[in-house]
Structure formats: structure tokens, C-alpha cells
C-alpha atoms as a PDB file:
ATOM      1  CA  UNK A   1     -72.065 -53.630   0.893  1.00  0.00           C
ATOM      2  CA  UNK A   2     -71.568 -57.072   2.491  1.00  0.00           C
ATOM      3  CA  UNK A   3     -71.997 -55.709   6.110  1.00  0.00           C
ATOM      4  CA  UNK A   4     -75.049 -54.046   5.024  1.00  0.00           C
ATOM      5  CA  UNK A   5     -76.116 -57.191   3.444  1.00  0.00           C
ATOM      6  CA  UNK A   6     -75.792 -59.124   6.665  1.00  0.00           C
ATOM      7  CA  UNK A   7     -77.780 -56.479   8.980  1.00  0.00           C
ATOM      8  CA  UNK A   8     -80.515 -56.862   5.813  1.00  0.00           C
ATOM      9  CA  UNK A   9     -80.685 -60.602   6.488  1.00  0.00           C
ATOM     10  CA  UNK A  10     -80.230 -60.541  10.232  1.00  0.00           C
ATOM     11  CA  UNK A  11     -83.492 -58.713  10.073  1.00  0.00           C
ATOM     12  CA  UNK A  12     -85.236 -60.930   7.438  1.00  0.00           C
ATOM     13  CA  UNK A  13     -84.755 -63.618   9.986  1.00  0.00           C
ATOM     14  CA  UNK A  14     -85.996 -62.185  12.611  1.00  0.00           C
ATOM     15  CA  UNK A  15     -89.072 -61.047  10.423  1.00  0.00           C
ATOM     16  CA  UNK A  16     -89.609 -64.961   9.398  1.00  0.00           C
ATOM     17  CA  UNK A  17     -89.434 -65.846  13.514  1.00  0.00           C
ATOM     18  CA  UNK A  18     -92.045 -62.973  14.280  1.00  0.00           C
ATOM     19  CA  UNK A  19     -94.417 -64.200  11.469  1.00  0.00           C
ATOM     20  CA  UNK A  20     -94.157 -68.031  12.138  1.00  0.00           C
ATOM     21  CA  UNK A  21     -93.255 -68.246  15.512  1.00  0.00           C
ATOM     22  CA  UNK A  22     -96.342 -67.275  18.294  1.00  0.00           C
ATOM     23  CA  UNK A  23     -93.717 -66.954  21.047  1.00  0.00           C
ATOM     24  CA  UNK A  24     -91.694 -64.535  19.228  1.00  0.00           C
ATOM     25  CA  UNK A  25     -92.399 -61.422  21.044  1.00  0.00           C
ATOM     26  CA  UNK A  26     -91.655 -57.552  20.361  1.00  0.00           C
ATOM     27  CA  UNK A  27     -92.510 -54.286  20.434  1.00  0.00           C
ATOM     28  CA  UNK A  28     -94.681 -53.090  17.502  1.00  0.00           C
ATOM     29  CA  UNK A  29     -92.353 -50.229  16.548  1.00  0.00           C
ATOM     30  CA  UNK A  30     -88.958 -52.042  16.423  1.00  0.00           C
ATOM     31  CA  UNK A  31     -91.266 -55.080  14.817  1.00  0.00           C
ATOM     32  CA  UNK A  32     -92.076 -52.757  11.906  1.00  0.00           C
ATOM     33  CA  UNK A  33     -88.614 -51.208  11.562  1.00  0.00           C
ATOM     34  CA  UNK A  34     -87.061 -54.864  11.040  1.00  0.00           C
ATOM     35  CA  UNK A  35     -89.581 -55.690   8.547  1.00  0.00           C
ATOM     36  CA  UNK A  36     -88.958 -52.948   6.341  1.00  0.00           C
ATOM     37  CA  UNK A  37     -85.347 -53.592   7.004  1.00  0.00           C
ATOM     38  CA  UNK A  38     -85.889 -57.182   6.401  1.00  0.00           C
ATOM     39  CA  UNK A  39     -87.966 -57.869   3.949  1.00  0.00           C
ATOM     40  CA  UNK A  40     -88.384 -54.742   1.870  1.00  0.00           C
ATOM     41  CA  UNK A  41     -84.241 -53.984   1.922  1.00  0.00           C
ATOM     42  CA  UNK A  42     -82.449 -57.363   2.470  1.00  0.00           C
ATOM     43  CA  UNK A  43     -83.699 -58.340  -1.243  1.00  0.00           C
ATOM     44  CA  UNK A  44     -82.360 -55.536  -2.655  1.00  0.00           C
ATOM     45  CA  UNK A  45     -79.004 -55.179  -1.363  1.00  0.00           C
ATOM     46  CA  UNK A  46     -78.742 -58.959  -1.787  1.00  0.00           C
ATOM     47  CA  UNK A  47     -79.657 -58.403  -5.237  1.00  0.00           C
ATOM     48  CA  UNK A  48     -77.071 -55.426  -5.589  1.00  0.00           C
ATOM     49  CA  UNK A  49     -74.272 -57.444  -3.899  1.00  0.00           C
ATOM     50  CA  UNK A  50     -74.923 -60.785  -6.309  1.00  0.00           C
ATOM     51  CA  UNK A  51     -74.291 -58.423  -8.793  1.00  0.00           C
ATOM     52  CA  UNK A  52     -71.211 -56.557  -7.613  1.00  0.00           C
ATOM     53  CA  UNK A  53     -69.661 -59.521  -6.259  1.00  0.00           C
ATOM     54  CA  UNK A  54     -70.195 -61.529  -9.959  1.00  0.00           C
ATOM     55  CA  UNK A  55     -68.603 -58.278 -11.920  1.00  0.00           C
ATOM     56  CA  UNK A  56     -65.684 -58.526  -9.922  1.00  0.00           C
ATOM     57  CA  UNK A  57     -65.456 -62.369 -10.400  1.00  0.00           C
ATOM     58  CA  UNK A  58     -65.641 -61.658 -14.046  1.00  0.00           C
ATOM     59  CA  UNK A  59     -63.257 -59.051 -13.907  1.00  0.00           C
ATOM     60  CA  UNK A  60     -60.688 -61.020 -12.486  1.00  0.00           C
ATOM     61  CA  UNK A  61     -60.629 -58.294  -9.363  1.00  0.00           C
ATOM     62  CA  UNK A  62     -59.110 -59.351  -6.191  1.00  0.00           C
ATOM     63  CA  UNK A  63     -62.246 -59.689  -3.080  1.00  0.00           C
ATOM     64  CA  UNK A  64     -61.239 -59.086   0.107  1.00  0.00           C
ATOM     65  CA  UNK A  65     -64.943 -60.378   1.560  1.00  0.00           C
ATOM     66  CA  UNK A  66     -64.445 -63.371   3.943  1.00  0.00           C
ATOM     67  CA  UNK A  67     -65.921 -66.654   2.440  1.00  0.00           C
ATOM     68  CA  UNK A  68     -68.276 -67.176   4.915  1.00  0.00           C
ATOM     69  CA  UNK A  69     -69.937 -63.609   4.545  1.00  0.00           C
ATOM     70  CA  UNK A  70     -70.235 -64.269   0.190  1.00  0.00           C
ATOM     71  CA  UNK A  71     -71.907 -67.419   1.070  1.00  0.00           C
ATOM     72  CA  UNK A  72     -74.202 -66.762   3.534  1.00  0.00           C
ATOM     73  CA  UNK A  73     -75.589 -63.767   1.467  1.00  0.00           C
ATOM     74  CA  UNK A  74     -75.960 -65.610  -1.484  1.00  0.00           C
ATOM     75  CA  UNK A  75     -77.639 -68.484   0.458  1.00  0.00           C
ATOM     76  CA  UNK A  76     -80.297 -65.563   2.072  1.00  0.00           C
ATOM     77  CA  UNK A  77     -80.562 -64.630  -1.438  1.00  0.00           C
ATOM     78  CA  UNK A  78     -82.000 -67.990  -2.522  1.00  0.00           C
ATOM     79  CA  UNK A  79     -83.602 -68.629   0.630  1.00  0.00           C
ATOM     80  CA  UNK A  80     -85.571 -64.954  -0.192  1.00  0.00           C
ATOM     81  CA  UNK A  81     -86.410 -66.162  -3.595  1.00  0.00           C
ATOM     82  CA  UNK A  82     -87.863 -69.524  -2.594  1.00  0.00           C
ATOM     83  CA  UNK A  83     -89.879 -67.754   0.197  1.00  0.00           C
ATOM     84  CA  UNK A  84     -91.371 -65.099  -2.270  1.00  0.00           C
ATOM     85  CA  UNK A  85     -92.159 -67.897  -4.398  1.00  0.00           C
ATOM     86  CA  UNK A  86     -94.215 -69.677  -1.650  1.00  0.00           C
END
């Protein structure tokens, strides 16, 4: 879930840079793959791994998800919410 999670955001990144960026060049049908990927998905499976990832907090579970990874998705998470709200 948390590799998936980081594809989902590499591509709502890239989305953002195509959008706001008129240098940002690509081809229309790998442009309209990553925005489906990135902004359709990445909120979902954001959503889904919050969620996951605070059950096993409150279950007292062990996570074997690198630190780094579990913040960076939850920071794309808020940086998805405060860009929807916008």
C-alpha cells in the first residue's frame, strides 16, 4: 500500500508541474494517464493508507514502513487536501 501510495503522489506532482508550469512538456497520452493516476487515485490510496496505518497504531501492531515513506504520504495527504480546498 505505501509503494502504491508513493507512485500515486509521484504522479500528483507531476500533474501540479504540468498544470502550473508552461515549460512542463509531455505527450498528451502519458499526460492523461498521470492525471488519473495522480489526482483521481493518489487521494484515495492516501486516504486508505491514513487509515490502515492509524488501525495498526491503535492496535499496537508492529510497522515495518520506513519513516520517511509514512511521512511523506501523510504530508501529500494534507498537501491534497489544502489543494482541493483552493
Amino acid at each position: 500500500m505505501a509503494r502504491l501510495a508513493i507512485i500515486c503522489n509521484i504522479a500528483f506532482v507531476l500533474t501540479l508541474m504540468k498544470m502550473l508550469l508552461n515549460w512542463f512538456k509531455m505527450p498528451d497520452f502519458l499526460a492523461n494517464f498521470i492525471a488519473v493516476l495522480g489526482l483521481e487515485m493518489s487521494p484515495v490510496v492516501n486516504i486508505s493508507f491514513a487509515i490502515w496505518w492509524l488501525a495498526l497504531k491503535l492496535r499496537k501492531n508492529t510497522i515495518e514502513i520506513p519513516l520517511w515513506q509514512t511521512i511523506l504520504i501523510l504530508f501529500m495527504l494534507m498537501l491534497q487536501i489544502l489543494s482541493a480546498l483552493i
